[in-house]
N, C-alpha and C. Protein backbone atom coordinates (compact mmCIF):
# COMPACT_ATOMS: atom_id res chain seq x y z
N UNK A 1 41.64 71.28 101.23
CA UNK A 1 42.95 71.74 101.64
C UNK A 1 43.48 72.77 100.65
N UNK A 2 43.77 74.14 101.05
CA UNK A 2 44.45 74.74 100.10
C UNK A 2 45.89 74.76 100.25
N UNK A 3 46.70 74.32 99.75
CA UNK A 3 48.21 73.81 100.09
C UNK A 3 48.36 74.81 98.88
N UNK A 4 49.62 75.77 99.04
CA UNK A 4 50.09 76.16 97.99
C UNK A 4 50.82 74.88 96.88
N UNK A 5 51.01 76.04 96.03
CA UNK A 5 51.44 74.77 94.53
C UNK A 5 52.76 74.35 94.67
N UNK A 6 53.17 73.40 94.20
CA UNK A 6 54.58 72.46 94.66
C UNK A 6 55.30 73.48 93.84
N UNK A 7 56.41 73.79 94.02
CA UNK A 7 56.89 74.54 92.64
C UNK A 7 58.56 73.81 92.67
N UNK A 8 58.93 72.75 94.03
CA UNK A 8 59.96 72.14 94.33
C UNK A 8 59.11 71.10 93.52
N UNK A 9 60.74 69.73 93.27
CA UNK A 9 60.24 68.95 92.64
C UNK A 9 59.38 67.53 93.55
N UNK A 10 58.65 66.68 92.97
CA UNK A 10 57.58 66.07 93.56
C UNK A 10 58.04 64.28 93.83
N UNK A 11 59.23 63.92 92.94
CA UNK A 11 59.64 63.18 93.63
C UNK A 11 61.35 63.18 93.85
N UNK A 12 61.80 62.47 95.01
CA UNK A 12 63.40 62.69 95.57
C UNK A 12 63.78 61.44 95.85
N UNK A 13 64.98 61.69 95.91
CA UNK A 13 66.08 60.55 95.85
C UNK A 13 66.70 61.52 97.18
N UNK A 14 67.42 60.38 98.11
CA UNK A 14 68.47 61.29 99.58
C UNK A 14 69.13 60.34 99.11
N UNK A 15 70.34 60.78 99.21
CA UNK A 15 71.67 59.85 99.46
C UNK A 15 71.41 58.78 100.41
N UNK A 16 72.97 57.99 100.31
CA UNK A 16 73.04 57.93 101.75
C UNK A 16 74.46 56.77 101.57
N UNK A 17 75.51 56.63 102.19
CA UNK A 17 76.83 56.08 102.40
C UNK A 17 76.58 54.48 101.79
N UNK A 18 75.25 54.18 101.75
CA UNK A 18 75.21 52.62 101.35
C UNK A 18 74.93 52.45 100.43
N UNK A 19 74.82 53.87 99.49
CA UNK A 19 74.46 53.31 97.85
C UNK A 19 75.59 53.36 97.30
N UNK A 20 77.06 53.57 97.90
CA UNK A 20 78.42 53.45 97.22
C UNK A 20 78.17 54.73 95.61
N UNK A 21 78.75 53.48 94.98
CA UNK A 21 78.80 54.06 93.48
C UNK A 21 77.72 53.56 92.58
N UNK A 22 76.22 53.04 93.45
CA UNK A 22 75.27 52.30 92.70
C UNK A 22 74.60 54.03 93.17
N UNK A 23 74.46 54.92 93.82
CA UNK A 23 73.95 56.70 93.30
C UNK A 23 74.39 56.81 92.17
N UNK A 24 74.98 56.44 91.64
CA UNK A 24 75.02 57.50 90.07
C UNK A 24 74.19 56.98 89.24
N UNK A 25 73.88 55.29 89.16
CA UNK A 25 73.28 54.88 88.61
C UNK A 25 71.64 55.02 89.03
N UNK A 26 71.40 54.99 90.14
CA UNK A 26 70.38 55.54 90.77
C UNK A 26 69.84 56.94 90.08
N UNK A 27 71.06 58.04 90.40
CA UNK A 27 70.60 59.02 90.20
C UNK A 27 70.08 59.20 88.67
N UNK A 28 70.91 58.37 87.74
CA UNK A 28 70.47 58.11 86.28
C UNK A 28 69.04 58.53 85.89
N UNK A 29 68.75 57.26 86.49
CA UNK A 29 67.10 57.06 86.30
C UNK A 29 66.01 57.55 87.15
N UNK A 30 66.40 58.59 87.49
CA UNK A 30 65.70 59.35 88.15
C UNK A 30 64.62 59.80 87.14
N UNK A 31 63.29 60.53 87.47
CA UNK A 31 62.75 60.87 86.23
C UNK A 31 62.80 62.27 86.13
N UNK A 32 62.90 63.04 84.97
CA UNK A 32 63.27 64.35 84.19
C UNK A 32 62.53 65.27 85.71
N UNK A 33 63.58 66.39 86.40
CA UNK A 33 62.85 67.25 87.10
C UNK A 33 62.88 66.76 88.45
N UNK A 34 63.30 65.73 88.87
CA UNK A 34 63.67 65.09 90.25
C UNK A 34 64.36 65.52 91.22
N UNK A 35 64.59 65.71 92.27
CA UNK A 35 65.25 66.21 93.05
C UNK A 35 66.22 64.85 93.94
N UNK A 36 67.43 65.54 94.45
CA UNK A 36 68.40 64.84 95.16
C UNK A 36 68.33 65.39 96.44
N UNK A 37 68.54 64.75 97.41
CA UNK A 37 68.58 65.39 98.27
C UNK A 37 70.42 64.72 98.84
N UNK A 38 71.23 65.64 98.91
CA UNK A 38 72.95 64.99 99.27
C UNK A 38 73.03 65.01 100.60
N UNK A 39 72.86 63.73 101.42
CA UNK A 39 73.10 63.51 102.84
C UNK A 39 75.09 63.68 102.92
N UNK A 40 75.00 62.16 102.39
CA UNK A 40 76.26 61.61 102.51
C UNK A 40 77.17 62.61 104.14
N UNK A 41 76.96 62.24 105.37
CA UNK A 41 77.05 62.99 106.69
C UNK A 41 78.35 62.64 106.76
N UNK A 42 79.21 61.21 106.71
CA UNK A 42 80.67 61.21 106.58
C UNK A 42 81.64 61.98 106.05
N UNK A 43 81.30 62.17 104.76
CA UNK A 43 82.21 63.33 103.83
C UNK A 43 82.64 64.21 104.32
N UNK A 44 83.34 64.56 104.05
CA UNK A 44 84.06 65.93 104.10
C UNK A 44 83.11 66.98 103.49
N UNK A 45 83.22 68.19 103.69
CA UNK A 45 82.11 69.26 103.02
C UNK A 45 82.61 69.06 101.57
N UNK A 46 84.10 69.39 100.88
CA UNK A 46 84.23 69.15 99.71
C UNK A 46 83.95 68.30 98.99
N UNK A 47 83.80 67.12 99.50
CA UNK A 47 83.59 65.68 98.74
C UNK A 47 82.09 66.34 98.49
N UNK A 48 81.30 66.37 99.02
CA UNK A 48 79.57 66.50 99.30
C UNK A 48 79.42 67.21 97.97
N UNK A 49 80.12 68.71 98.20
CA UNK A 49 80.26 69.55 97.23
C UNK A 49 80.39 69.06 95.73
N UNK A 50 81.77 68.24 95.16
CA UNK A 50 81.70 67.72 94.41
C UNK A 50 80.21 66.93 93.87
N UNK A 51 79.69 66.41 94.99
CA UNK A 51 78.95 65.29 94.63
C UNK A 51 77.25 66.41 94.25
N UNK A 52 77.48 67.31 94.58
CA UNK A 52 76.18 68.33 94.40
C UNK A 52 76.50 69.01 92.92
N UNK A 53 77.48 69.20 92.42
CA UNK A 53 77.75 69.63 91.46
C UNK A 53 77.65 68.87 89.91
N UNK A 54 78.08 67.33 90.32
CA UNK A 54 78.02 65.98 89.41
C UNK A 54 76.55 66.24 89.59
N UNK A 55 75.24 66.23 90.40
CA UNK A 55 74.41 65.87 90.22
C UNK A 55 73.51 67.27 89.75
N UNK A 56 73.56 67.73 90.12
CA UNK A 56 73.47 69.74 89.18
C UNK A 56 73.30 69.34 87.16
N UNK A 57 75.26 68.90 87.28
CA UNK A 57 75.13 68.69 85.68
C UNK A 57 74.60 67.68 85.07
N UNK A 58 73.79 66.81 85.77
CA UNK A 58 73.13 65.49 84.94
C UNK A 58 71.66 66.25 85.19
N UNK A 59 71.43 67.58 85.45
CA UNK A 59 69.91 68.31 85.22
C UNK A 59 69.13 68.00 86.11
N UNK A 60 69.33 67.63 87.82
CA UNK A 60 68.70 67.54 88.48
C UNK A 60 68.69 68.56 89.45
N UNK A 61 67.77 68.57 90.70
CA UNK A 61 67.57 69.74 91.18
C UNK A 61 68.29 69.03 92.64
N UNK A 62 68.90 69.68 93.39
CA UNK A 62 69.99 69.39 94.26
C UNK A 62 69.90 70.07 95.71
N UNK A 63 69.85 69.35 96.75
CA UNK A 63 69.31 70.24 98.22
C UNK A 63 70.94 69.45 99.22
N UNK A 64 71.31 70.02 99.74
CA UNK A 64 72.61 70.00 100.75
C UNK A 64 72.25 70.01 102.22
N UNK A 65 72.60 68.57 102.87
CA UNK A 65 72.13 68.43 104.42
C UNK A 65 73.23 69.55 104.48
N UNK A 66 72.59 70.39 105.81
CA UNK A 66 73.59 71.12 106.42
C UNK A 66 73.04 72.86 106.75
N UNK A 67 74.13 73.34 106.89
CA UNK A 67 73.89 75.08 106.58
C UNK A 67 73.23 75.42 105.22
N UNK A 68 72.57 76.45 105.14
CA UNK A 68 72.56 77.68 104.21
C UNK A 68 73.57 77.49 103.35
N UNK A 69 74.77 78.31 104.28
CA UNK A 69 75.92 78.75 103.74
C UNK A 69 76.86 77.46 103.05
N UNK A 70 76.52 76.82 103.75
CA UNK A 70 77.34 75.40 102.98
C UNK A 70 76.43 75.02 101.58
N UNK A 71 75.51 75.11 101.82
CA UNK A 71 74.47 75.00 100.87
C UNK A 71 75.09 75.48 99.17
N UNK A 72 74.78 77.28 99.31
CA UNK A 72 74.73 78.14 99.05
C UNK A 72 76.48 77.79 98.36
N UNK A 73 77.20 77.35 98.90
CA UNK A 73 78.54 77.82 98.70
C UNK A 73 79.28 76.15 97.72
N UNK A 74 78.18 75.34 98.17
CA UNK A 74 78.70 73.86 97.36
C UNK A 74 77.53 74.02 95.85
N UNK A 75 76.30 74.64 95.82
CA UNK A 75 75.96 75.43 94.39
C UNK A 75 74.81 74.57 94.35
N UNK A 76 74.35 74.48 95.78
CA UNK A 76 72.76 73.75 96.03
C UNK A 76 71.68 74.39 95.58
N UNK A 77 71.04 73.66 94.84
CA UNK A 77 69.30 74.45 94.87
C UNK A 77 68.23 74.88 96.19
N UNK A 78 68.69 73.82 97.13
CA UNK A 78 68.33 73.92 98.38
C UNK A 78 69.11 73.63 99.68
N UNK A 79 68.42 73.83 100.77
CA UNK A 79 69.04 73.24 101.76
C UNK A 79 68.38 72.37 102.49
N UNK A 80 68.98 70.94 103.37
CA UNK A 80 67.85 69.86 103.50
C UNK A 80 68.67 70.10 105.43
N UNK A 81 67.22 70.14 105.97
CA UNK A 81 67.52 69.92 107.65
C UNK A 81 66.86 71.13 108.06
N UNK A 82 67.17 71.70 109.01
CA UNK A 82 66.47 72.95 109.75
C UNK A 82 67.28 74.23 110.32
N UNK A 83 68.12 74.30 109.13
CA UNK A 83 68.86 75.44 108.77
C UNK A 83 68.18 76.51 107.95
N UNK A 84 67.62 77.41 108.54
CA UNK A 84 66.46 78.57 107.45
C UNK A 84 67.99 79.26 106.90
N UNK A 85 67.39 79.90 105.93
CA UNK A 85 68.65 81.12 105.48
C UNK A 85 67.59 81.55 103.53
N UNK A 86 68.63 81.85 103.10
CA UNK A 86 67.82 82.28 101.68
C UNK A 86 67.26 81.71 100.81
N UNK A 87 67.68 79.90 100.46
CA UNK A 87 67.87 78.83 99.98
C UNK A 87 66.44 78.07 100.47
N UNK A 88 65.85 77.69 99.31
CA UNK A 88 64.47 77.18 100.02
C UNK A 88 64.60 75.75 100.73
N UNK A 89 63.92 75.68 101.76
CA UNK A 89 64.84 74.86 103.14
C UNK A 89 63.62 73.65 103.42
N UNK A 90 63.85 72.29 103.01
CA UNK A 90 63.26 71.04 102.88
C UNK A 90 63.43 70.47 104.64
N UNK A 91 62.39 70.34 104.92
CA UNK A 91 63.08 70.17 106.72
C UNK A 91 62.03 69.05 106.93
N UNK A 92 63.24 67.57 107.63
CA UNK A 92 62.29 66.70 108.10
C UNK A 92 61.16 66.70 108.88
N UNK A 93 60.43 66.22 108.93
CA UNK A 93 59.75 66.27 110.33
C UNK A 93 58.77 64.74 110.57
N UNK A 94 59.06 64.19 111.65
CA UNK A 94 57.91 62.85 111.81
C UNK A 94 57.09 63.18 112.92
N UNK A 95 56.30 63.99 113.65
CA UNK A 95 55.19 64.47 114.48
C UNK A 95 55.04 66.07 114.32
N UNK A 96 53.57 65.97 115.41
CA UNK A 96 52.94 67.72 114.99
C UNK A 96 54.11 68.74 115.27
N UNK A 97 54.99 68.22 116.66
CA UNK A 97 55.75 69.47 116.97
C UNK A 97 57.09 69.48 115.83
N UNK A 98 57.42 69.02 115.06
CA UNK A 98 58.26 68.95 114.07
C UNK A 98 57.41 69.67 113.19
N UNK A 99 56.33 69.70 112.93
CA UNK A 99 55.72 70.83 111.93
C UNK A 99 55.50 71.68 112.20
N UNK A 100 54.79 71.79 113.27
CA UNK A 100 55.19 73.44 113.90
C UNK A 100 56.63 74.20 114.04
N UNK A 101 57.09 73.40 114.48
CA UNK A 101 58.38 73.86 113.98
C UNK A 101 59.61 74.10 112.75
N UNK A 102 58.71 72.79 111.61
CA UNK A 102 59.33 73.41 110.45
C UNK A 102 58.30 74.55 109.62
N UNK A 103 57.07 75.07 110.46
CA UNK A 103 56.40 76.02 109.70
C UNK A 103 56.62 77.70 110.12
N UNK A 104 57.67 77.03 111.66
CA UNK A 104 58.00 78.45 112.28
C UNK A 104 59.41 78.87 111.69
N UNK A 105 59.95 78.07 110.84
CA UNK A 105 61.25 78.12 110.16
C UNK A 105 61.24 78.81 108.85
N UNK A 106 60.06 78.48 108.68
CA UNK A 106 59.40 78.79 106.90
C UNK A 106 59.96 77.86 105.78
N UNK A 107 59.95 76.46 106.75
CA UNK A 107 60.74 75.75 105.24
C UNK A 107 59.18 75.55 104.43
N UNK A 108 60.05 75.74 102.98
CA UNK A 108 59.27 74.85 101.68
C UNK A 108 58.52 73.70 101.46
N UNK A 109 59.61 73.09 102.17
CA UNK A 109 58.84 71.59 101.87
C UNK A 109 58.81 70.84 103.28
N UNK A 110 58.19 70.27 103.63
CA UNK A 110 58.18 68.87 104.50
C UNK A 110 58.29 67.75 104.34
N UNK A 111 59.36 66.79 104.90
CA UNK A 111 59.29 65.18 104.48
C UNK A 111 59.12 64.88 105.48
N UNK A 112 58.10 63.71 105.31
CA UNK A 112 57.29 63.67 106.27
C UNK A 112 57.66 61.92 106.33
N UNK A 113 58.31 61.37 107.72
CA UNK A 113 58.59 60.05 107.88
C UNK A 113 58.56 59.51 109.04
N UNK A 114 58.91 58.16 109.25
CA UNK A 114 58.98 57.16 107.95
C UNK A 114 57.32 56.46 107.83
N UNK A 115 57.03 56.55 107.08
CA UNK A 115 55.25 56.00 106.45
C UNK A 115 55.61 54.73 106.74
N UNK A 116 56.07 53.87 105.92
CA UNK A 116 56.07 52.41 106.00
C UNK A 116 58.11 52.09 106.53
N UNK A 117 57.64 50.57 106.59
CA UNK A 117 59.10 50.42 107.48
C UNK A 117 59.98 50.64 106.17
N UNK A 118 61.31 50.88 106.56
CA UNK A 118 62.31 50.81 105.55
C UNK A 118 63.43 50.02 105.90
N UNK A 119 64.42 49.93 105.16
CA UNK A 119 65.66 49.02 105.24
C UNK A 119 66.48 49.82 106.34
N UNK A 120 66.52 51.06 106.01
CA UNK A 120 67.43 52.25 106.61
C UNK A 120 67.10 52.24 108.03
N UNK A 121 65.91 51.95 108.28
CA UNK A 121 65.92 51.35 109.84
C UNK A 121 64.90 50.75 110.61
N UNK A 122 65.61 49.59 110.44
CA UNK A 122 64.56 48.20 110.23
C UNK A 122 64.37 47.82 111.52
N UNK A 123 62.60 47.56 111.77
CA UNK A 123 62.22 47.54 112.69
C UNK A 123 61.36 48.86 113.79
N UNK A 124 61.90 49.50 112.80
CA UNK A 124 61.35 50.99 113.67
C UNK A 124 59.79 51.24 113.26
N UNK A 125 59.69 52.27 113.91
CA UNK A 125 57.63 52.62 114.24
C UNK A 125 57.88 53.61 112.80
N UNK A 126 56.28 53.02 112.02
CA UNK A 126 56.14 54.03 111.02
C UNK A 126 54.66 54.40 111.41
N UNK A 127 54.94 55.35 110.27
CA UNK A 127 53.13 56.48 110.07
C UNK A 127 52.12 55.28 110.21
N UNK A 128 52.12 54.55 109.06
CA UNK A 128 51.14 53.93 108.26
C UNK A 128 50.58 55.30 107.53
N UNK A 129 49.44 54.99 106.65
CA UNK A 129 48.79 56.21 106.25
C UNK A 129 47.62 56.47 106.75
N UNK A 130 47.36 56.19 107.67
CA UNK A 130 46.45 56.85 108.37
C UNK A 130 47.02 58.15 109.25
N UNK A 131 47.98 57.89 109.83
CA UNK A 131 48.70 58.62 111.01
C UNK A 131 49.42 59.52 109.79
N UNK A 132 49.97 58.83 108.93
CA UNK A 132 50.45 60.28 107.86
C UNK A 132 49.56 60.91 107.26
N UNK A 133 47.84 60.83 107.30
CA UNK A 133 46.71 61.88 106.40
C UNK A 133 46.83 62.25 107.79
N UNK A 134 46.85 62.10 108.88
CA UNK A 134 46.32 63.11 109.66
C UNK A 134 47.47 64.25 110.06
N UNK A 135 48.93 63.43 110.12
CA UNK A 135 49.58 64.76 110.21
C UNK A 135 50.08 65.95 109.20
N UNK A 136 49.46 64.86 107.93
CA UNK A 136 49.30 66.22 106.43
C UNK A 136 48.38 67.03 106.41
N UNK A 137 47.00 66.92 107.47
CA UNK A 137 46.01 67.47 107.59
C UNK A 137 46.48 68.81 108.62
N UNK A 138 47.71 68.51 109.35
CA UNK A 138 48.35 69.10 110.39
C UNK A 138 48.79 70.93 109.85
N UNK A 139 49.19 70.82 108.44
CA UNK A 139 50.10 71.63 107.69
C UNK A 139 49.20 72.06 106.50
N UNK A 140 49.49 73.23 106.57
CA UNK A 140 49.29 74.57 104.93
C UNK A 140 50.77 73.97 104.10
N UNK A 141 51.55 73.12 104.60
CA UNK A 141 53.22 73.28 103.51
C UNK A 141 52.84 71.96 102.75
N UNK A 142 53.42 71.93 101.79
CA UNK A 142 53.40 70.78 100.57
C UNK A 142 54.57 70.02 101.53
N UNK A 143 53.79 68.61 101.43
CA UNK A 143 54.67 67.41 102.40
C UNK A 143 55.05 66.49 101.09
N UNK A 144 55.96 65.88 101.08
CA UNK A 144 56.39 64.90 100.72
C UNK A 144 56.58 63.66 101.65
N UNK A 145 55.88 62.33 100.97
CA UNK A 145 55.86 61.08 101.81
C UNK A 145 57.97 60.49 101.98
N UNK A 146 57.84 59.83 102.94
CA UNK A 146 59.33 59.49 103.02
C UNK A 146 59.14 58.16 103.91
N UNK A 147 59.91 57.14 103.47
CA UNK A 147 60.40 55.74 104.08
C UNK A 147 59.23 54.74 103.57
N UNK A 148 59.73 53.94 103.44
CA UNK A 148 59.23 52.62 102.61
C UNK A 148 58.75 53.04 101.45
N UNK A 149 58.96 54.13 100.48
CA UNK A 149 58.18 54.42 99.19
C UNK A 149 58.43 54.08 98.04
N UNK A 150 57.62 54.12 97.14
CA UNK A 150 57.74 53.48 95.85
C UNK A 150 56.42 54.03 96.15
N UNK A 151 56.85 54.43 93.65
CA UNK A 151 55.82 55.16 93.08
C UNK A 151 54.43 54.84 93.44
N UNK A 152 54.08 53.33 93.64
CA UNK A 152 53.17 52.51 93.84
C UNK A 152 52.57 52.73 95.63
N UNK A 153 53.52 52.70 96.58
CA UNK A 153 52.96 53.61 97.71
C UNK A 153 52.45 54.85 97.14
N UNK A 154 53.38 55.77 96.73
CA UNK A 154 52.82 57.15 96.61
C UNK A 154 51.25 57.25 96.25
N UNK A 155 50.71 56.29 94.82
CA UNK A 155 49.74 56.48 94.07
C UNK A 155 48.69 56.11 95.49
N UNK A 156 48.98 55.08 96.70
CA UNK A 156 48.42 54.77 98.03
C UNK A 156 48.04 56.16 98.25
N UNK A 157 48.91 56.81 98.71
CA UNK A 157 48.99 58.49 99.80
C UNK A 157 48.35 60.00 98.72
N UNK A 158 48.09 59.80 97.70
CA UNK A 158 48.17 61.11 97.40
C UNK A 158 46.57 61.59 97.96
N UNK A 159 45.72 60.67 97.89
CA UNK A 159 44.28 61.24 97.88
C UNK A 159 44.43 61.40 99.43
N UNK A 160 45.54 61.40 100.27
CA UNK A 160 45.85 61.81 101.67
C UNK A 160 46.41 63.17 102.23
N UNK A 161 46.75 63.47 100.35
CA UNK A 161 47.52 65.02 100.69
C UNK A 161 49.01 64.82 100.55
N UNK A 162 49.66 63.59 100.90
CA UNK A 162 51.02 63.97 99.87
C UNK A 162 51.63 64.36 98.17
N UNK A 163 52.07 65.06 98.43
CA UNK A 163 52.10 66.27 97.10
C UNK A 163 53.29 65.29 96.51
N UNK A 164 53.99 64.35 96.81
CA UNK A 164 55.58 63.82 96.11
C UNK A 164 55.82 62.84 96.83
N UNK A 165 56.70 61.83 96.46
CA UNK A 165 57.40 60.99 97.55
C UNK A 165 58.81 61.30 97.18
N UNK A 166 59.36 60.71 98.35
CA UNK A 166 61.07 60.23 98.50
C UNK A 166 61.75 59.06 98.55
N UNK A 167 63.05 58.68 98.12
CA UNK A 167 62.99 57.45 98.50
C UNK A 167 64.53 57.11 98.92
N UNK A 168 65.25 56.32 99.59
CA UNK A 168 66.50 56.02 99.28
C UNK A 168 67.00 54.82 98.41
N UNK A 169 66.34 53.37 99.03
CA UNK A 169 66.24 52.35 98.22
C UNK A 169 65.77 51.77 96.86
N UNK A 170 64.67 52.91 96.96
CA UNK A 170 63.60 52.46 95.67
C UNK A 170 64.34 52.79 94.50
N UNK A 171 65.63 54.01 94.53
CA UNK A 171 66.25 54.11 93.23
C UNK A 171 67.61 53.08 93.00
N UNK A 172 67.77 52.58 93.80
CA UNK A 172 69.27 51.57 94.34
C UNK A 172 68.69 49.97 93.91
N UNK A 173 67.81 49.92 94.20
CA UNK A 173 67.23 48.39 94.13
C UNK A 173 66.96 47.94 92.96
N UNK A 174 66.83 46.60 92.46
CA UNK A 174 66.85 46.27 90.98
C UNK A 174 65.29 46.03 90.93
């Protein structure tokens, strides 16, 4: 596989409304060079904003669900969803036509979900890793694994072609 080189960071943290005020502590221990990805979809754009900026100055690298321009304008490193614009653009995708389509977008990165079940929505159909090597086999873009992960999955997936994982719980949980 020649996948270009990750040059985004390799593992992520996404928000999300149920980590309250246990994200900061989360985001803490993130490890040096990590990326956030700021869902939080309730907020107001300013709140979000704030919350991209707190996580900016604790030296992490920071992607904004949404626009470009919202992106761009709350002082994101990236933008997370399937909004192209200047801002290098992290775009979900869980099947082939989601990669074709985030490769006709030109996003950066791919998160690629959900691999194993997660809390965030329990009960639902995952990859497994079989069904996730084959749709990493799908893509030239550096994928990142997403749902049910921990470092310990990841070390599972890499000889599959995931370049990073993501996680929401795995940084929240004791």
């Amino acid at each position: 596989m020649n996948r270009r080189h990750l040059a985004l960071p390799r593992v992520w943290m996404l928000t999300d409304e149920r980590q309250g005020v246990a994200l900061w502590d989360a985001a803490a221990r993130l490890p040096r060079g990590a990326g956030v990805v700021v869902r939080h979809y309730s907020l107001p754009f300013v709140e979000r904003a704030v919350m991209v900026r707190r996580l900016r100055r604790q030296g992490l690298f920071v992607a904004l669900s949404g626009t470009d321009a919202e992106a761009r304008r709350a002082g994101a490193d990236a933008v997370y969803g399937r909004a192209a614009g200047a801002l290098p653009l992290l775009y979900p995708v869980h099947n082939r036509r989601e990669i074709a389509a985030a490769e006709r977008a030109r996003a950066s990165l791919l998160l690629l979900s959900p691999v194993f079940p997660t809390r965030s929505h329990p009960g639902g159909r995952t990859l497994g890793p079989l069904r996730f090597g084959l749709l990493v086999r799908a893509t030239q873009k550096p994928v990142i694994a997403l749902g049910g992960m921990t470092a310990v999955q990841y070390r599972r997936l890499r000889g599959l072609g995931a370049q990073g994982w993501a996680a929401i719980d795995a940084w929240t949980s004791n």
